[in-house]
PDB file of N, CA and C in Angstrom:
ATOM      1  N   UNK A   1      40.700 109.908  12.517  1.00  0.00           N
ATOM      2  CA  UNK A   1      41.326 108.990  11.585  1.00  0.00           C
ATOM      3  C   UNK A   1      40.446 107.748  11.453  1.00  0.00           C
ATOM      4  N   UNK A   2      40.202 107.285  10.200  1.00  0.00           N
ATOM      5  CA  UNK A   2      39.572 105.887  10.096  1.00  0.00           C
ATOM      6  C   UNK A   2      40.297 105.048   9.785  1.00  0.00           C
ATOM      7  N   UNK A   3      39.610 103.796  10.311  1.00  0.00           N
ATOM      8  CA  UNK A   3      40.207 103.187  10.488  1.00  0.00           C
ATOM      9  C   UNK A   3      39.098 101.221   9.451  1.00  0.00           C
ATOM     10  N   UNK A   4      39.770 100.487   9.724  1.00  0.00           N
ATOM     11  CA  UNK A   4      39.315  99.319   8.709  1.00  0.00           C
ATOM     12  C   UNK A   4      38.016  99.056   9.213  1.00  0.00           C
ATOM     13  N   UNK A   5      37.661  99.341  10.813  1.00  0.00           N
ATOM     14  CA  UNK A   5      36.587  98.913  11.299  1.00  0.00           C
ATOM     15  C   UNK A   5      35.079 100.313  10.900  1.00  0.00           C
ATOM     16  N   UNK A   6      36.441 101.201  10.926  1.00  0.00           N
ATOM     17  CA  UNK A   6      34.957 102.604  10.575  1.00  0.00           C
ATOM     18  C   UNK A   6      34.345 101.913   9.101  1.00  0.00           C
ATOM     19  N   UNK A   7      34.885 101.308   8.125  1.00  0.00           N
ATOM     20  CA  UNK A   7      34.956 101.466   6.932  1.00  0.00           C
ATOM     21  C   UNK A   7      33.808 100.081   7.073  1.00  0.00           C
ATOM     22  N   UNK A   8      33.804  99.156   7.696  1.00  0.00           N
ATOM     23  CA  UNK A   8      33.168  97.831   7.523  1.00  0.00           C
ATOM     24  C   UNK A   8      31.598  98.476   8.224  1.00  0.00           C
ATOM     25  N   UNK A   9      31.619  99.433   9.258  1.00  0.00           N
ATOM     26  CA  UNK A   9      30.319  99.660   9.921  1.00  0.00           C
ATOM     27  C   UNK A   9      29.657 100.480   8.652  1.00  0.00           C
ATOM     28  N   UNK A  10      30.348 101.122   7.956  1.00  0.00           N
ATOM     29  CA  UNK A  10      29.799 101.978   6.813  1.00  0.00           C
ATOM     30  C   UNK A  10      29.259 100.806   5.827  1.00  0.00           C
ATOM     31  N   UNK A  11      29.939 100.377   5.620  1.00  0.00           N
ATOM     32  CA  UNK A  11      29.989  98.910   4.688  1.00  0.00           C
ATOM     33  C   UNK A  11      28.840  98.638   4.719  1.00  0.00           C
ATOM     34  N   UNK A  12      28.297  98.052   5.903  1.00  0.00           N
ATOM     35  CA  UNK A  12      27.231  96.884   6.329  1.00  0.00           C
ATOM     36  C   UNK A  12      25.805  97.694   5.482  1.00  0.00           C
ATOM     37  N   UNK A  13      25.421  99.050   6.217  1.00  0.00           N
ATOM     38  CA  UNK A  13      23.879  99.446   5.324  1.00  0.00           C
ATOM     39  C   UNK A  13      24.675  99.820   3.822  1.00  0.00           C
ATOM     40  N   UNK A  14      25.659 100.506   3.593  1.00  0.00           N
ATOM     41  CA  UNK A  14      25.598 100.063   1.900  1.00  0.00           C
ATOM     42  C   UNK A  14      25.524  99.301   1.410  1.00  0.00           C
ATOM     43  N   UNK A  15      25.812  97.820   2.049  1.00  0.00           N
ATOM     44  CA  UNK A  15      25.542  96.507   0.954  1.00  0.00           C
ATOM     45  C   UNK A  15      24.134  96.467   1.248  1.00  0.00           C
ATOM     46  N   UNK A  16      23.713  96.180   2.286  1.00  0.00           N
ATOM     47  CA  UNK A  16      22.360  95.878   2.055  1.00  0.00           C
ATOM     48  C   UNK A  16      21.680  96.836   1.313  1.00  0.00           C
ATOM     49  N   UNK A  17      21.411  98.194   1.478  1.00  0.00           N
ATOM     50  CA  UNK A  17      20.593  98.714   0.891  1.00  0.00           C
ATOM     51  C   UNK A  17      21.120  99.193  -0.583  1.00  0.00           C
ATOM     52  N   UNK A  18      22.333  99.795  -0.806  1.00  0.00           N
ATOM     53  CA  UNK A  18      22.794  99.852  -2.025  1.00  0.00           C
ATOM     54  C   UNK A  18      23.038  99.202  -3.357  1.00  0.00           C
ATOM     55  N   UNK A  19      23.510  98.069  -2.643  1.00  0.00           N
ATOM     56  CA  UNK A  19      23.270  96.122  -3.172  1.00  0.00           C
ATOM     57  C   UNK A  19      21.905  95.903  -3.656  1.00  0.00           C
ATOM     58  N   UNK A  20      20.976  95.723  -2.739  1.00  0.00           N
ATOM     59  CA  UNK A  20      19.467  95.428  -2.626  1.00  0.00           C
ATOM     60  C   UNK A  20      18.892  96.908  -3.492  1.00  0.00           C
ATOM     61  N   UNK A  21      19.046  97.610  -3.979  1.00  0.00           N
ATOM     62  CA  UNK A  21      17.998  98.787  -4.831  1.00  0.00           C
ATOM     63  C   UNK A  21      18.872  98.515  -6.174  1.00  0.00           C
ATOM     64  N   UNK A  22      20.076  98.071  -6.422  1.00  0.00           N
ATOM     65  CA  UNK A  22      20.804  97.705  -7.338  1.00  0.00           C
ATOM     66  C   UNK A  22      20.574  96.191  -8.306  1.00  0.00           C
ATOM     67  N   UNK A  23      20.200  95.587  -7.248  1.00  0.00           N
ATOM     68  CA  UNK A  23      20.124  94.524  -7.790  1.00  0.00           C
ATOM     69  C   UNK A  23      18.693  94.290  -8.488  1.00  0.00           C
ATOM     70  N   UNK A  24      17.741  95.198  -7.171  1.00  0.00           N
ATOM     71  CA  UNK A  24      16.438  95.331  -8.062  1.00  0.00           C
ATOM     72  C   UNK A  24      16.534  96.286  -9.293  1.00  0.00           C
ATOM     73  N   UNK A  25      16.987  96.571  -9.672  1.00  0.00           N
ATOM     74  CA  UNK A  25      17.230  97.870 -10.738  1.00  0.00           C
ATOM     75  C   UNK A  25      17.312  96.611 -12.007  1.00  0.00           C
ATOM     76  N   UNK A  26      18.306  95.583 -11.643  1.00  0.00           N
ATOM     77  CA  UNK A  26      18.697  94.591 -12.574  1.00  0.00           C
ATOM     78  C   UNK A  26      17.758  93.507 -12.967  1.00  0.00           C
ATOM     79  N   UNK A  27      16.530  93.715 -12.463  1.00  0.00           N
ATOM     80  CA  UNK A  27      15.565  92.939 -13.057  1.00  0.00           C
ATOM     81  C   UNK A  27      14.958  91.804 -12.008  1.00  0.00           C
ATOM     82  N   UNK A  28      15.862  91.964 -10.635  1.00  0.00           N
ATOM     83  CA  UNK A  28      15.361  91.129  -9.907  1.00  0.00           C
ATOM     84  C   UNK A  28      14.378  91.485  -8.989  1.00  0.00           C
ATOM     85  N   UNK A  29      13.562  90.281  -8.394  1.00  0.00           N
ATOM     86  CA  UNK A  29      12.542  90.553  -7.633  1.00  0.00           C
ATOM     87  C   UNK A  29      13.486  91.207  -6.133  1.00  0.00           C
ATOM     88  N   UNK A  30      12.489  91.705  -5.648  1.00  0.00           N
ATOM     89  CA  UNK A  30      12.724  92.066  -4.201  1.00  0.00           C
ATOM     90  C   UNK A  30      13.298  91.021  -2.814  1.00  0.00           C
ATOM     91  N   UNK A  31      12.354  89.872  -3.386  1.00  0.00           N
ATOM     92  CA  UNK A  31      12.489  88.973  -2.301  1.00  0.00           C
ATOM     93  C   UNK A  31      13.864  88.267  -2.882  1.00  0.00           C
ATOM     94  N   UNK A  32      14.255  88.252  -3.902  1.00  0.00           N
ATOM     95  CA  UNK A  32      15.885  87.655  -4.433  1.00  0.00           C
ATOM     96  C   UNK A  32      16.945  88.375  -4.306  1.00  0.00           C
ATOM     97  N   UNK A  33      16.567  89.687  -3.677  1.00  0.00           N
ATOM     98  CA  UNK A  33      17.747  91.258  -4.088  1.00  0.00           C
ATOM     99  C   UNK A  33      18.007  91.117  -2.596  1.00  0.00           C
ATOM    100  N   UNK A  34      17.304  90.728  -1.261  1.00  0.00           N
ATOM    101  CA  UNK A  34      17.447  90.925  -0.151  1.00  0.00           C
ATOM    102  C   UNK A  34      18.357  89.819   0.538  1.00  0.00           C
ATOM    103  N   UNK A  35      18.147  88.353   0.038  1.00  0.00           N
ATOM    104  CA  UNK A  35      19.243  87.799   0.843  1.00  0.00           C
ATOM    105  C   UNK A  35      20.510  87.942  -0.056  1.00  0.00           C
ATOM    106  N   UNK A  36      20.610  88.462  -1.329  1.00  0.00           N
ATOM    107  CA  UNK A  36      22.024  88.545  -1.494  1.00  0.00           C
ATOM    108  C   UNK A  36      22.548  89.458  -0.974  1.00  0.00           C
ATOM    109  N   UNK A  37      21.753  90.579  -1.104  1.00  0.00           N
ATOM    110  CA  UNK A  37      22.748  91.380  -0.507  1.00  0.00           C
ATOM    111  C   UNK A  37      22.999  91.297   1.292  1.00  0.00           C
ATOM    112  N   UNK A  38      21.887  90.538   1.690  1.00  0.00           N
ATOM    113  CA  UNK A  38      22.241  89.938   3.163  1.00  0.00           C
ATOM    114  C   UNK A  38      23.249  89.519   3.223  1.00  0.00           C
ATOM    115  N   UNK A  39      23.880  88.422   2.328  1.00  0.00           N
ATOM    116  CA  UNK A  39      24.675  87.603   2.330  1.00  0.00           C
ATOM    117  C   UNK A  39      26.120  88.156   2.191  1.00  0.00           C
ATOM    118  N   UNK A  40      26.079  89.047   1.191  1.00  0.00           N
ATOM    119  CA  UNK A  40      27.335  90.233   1.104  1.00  0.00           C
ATOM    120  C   UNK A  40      27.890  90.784   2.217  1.00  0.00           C
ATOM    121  N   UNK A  41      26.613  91.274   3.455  1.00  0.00           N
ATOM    122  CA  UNK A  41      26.632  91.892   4.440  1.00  0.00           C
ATOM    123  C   UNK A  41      27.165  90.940   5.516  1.00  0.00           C
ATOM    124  N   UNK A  42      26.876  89.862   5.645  1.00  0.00           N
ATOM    125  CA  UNK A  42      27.284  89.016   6.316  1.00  0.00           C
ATOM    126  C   UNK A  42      28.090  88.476   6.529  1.00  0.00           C
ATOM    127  N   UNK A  43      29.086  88.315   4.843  1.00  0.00           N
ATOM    128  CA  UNK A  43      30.204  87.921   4.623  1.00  0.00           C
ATOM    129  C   UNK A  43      31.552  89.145   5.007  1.00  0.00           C
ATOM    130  N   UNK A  44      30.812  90.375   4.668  1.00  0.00           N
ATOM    131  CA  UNK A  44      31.702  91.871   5.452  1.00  0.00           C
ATOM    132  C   UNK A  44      31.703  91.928   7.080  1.00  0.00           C
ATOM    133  N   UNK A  45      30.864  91.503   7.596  1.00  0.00           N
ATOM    134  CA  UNK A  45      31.242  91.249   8.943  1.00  0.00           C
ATOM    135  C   UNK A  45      31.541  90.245   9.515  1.00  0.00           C
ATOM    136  N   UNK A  46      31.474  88.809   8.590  1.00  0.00           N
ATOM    137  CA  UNK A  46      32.130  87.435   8.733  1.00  0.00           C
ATOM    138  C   UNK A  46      33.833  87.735   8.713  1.00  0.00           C
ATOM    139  N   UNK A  47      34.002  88.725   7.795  1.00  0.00           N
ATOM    140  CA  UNK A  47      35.717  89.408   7.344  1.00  0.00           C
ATOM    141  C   UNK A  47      35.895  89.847   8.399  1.00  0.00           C
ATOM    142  N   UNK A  48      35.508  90.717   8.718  1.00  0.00           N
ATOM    143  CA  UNK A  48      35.644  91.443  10.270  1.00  0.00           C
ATOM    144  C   UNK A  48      35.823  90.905  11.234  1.00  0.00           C
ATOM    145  N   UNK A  49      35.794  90.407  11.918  1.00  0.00           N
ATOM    146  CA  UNK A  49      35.766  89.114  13.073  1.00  0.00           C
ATOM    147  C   UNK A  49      36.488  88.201  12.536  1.00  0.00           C
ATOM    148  N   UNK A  50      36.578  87.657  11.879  1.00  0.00           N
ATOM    149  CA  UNK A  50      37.591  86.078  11.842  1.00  0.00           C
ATOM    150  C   UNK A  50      38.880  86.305  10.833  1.00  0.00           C
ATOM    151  N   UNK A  51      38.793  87.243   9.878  1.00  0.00           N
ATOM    152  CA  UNK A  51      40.109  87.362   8.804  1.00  0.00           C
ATOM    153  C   UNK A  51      40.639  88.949   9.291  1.00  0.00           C
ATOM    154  N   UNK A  52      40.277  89.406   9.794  1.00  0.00           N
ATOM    155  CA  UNK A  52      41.050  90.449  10.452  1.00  0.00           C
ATOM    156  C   UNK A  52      40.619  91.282  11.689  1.00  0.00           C
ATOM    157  N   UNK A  53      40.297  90.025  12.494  1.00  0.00           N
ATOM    158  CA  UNK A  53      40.058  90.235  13.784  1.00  0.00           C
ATOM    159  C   UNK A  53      40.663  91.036  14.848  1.00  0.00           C
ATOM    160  N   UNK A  54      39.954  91.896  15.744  1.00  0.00           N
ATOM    161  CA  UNK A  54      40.272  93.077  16.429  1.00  0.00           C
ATOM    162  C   UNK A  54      41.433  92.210  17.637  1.00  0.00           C
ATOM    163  N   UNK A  55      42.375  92.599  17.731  1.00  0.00           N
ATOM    164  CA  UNK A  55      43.386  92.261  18.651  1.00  0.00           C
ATOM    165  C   UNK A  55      43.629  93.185  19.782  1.00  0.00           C
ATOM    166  N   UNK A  56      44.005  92.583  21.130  1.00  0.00           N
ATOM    167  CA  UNK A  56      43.734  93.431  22.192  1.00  0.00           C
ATOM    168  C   UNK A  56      45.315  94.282  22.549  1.00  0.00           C
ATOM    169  N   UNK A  57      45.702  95.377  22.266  1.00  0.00           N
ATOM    170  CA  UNK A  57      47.099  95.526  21.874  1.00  0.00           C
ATOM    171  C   UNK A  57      47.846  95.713  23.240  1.00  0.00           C
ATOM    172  N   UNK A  58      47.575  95.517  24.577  1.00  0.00           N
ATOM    173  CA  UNK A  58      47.771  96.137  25.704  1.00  0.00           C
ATOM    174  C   UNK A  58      47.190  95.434  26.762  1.00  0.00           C
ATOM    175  N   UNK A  59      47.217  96.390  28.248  1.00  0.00           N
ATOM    176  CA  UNK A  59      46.538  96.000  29.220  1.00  0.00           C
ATOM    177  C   UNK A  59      45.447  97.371  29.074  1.00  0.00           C
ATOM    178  N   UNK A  60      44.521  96.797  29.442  1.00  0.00           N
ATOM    179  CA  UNK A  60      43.560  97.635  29.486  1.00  0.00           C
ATOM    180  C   UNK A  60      43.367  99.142  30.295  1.00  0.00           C
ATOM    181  N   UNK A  61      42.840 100.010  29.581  1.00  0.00           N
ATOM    182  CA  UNK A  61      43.397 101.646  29.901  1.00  0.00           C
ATOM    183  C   UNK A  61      43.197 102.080  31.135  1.00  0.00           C
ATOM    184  N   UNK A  62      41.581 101.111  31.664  1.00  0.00           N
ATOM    185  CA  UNK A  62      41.490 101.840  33.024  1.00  0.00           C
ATOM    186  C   UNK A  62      42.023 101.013  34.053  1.00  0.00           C
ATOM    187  N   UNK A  63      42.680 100.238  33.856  1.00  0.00           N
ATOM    188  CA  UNK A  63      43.744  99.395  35.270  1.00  0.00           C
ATOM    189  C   UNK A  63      45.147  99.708  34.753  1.00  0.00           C
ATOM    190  N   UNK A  64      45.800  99.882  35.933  1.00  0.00           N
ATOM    191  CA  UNK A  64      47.277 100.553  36.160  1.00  0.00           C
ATOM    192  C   UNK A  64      47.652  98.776  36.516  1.00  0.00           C
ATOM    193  N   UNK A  65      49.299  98.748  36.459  1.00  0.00           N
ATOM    194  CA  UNK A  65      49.562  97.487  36.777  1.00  0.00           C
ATOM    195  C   UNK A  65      49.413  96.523  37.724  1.00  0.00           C
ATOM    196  N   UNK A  66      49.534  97.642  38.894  1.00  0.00           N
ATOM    197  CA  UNK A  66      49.214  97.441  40.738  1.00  0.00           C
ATOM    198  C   UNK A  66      48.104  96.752  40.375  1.00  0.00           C
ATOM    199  N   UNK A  67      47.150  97.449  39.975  1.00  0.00           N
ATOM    200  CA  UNK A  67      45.326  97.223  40.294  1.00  0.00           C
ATOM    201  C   UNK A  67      44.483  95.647  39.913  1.00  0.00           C
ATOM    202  N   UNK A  68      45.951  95.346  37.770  1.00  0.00           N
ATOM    203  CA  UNK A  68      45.109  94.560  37.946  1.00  0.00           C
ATOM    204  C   UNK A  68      45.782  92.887  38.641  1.00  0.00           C
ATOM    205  N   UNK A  69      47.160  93.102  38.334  1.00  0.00           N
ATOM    206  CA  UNK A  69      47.801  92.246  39.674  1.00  0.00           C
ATOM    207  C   UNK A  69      46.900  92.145  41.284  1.00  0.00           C
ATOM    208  N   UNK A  70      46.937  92.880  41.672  1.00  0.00           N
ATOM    209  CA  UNK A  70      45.848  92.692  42.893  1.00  0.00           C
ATOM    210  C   UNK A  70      44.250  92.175  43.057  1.00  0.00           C
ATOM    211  N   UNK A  71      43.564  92.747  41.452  1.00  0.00           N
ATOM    212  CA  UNK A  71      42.574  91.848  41.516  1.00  0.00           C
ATOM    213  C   UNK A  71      42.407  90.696  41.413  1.00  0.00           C
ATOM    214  N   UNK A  72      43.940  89.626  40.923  1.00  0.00           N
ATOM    215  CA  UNK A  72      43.925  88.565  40.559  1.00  0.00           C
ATOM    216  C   UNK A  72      44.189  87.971  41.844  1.00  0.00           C
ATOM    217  N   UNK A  73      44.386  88.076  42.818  1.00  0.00           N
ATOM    218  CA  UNK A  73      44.841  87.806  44.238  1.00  0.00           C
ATOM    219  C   UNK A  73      43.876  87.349  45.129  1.00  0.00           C
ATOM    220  N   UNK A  74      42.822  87.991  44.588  1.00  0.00           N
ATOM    221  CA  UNK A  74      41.809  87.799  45.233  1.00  0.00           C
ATOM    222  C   UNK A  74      41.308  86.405  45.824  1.00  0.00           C
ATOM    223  N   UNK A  75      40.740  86.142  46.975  1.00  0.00           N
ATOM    224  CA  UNK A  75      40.222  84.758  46.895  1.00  0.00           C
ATOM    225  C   UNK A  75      38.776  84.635  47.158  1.00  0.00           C
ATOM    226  N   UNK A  76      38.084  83.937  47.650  1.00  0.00           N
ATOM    227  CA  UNK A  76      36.537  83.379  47.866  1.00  0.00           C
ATOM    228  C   UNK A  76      37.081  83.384  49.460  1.00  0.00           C
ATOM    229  N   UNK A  77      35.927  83.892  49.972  1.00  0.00           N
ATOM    230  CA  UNK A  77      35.921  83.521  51.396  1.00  0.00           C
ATOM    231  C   UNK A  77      34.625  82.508  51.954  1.00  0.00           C
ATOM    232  N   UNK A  78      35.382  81.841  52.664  1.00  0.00           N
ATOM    233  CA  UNK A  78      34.537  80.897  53.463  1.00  0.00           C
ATOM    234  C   UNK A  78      33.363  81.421  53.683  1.00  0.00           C
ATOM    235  N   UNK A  79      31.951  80.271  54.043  1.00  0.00           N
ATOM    236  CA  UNK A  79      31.050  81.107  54.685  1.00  0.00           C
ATOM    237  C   UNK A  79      31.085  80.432  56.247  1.00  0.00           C
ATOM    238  N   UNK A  80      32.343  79.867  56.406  1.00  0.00           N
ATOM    239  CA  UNK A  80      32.514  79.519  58.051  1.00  0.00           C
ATOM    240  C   UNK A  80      32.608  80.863  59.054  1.00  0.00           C
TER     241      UNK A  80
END
Protein backbone atom coordinates (compact mmCIF):
# COMPACT_ATOMS: atom_id res chain seq x y z
CA UNK A 1 0.00 0.00 0.00
CA UNK A 2 1.28 3.58 -0.66
CA UNK A 3 1.34 5.75 1.12
CA UNK A 4 1.86 10.07 0.99
CA UNK A 5 5.52 9.51 1.78
CA UNK A 6 6.01 6.70 -1.16
CA UNK A 7 4.45 9.34 -3.43
CA UNK A 8 6.84 12.47 -2.30
CA UNK A 9 10.16 10.02 -2.68
CA UNK A 10 8.77 9.40 -6.29
CA UNK A 11 8.07 13.07 -6.48
CA UNK A 12 11.55 14.38 -5.73
CA UNK A 13 13.57 12.85 -9.25
CA UNK A 14 10.35 13.68 -11.25
CA UNK A 15 10.50 17.27 -10.46
CA UNK A 16 13.87 17.62 -10.93
CA UNK A 17 14.41 15.78 -13.90
CA UNK A 18 10.93 15.88 -15.51
CA UNK A 19 10.55 19.67 -14.54
CA UNK A 20 14.21 20.38 -15.70
CA UNK A 21 13.90 18.51 -19.54
CA UNK A 22 10.45 20.35 -19.58
CA UNK A 23 11.31 23.44 -18.89
CA UNK A 24 14.24 23.17 -21.27
CA UNK A 25 11.89 22.04 -23.99
CA UNK A 26 10.25 25.65 -23.24
CA UNK A 27 12.98 27.61 -24.44
CA UNK A 28 14.94 27.83 -21.38
CA UNK A 29 18.55 27.57 -20.81
CA UNK A 30 19.80 24.67 -18.78
CA UNK A 31 21.39 26.59 -16.13
CA UNK A 32 17.64 28.42 -15.50
CA UNK A 33 15.64 24.89 -15.87
CA UNK A 34 17.83 23.45 -12.90
CA UNK A 35 17.24 25.63 -9.91
CA UNK A 36 13.60 25.76 -10.62
CA UNK A 37 13.01 22.74 -10.74
CA UNK A 38 15.42 22.42 -7.60
CA UNK A 39 13.28 24.65 -6.02
CA UNK A 40 9.99 22.63 -6.76
CA UNK A 41 11.93 19.72 -5.30
CA UNK A 42 12.71 21.38 -2.33
CA UNK A 43 9.55 22.85 -1.69
CA UNK A 44 8.04 18.83 -2.02
CA UNK A 45 10.20 17.86 0.65
CA UNK A 46 9.92 21.27 2.57
CA UNK A 47 5.85 19.82 2.45
CA UNK A 48 7.00 16.70 3.75
CA UNK A 49 8.59 17.50 6.93
CA UNK A 50 6.89 20.59 8.21
CA UNK A 51 3.07 20.59 6.60
CA UNK A 52 2.56 17.02 6.98
CA UNK A 53 5.05 15.81 9.10
CA UNK A 54 5.69 12.07 9.98
CA UNK A 55 4.18 11.53 13.55
CA UNK A 56 5.39 8.87 15.90
CA UNK A 57 2.01 6.85 16.42
CA UNK A 58 3.16 4.53 19.38
CA UNK A 59 5.93 3.18 21.49
CA UNK A 60 8.38 1.87 19.51
CA UNK A 61 8.10 -1.87 18.02
CA UNK A 62 11.21 -3.27 19.35
CA UNK A 63 10.71 -2.30 23.21
CA UNK A 64 7.90 -4.05 25.13
CA UNK A 65 6.70 -1.80 28.05
CA UNK A 66 8.90 -3.50 30.89
CA UNK A 67 12.08 -2.76 28.72
CA UNK A 68 11.56 0.68 27.99
CA UNK A 69 10.41 1.72 31.62
CA UNK A 70 13.57 0.05 32.90
CA UNK A 71 15.87 1.71 30.60
CA UNK A 72 14.76 4.94 31.96
CA UNK A 73 15.84 3.89 35.52
CA UNK A 74 18.94 3.72 34.77
CA UNK A 75 21.57 5.82 36.55
CA UNK A 76 25.44 6.93 36.06
CA UNK A 77 27.64 5.28 38.36
CA UNK A 78 30.23 6.81 40.36
CA UNK A 79 33.79 6.39 39.47
CA UNK A 80 34.38 6.16 43.42
Amino acid sequence: MTGYYDYVLGLIPLALFGLTGGLVQTSLTLTQAVPIAAAVAAGIIGHAMFVRSPVNRGPRSGLSGTESTQSQNIGVQNAD
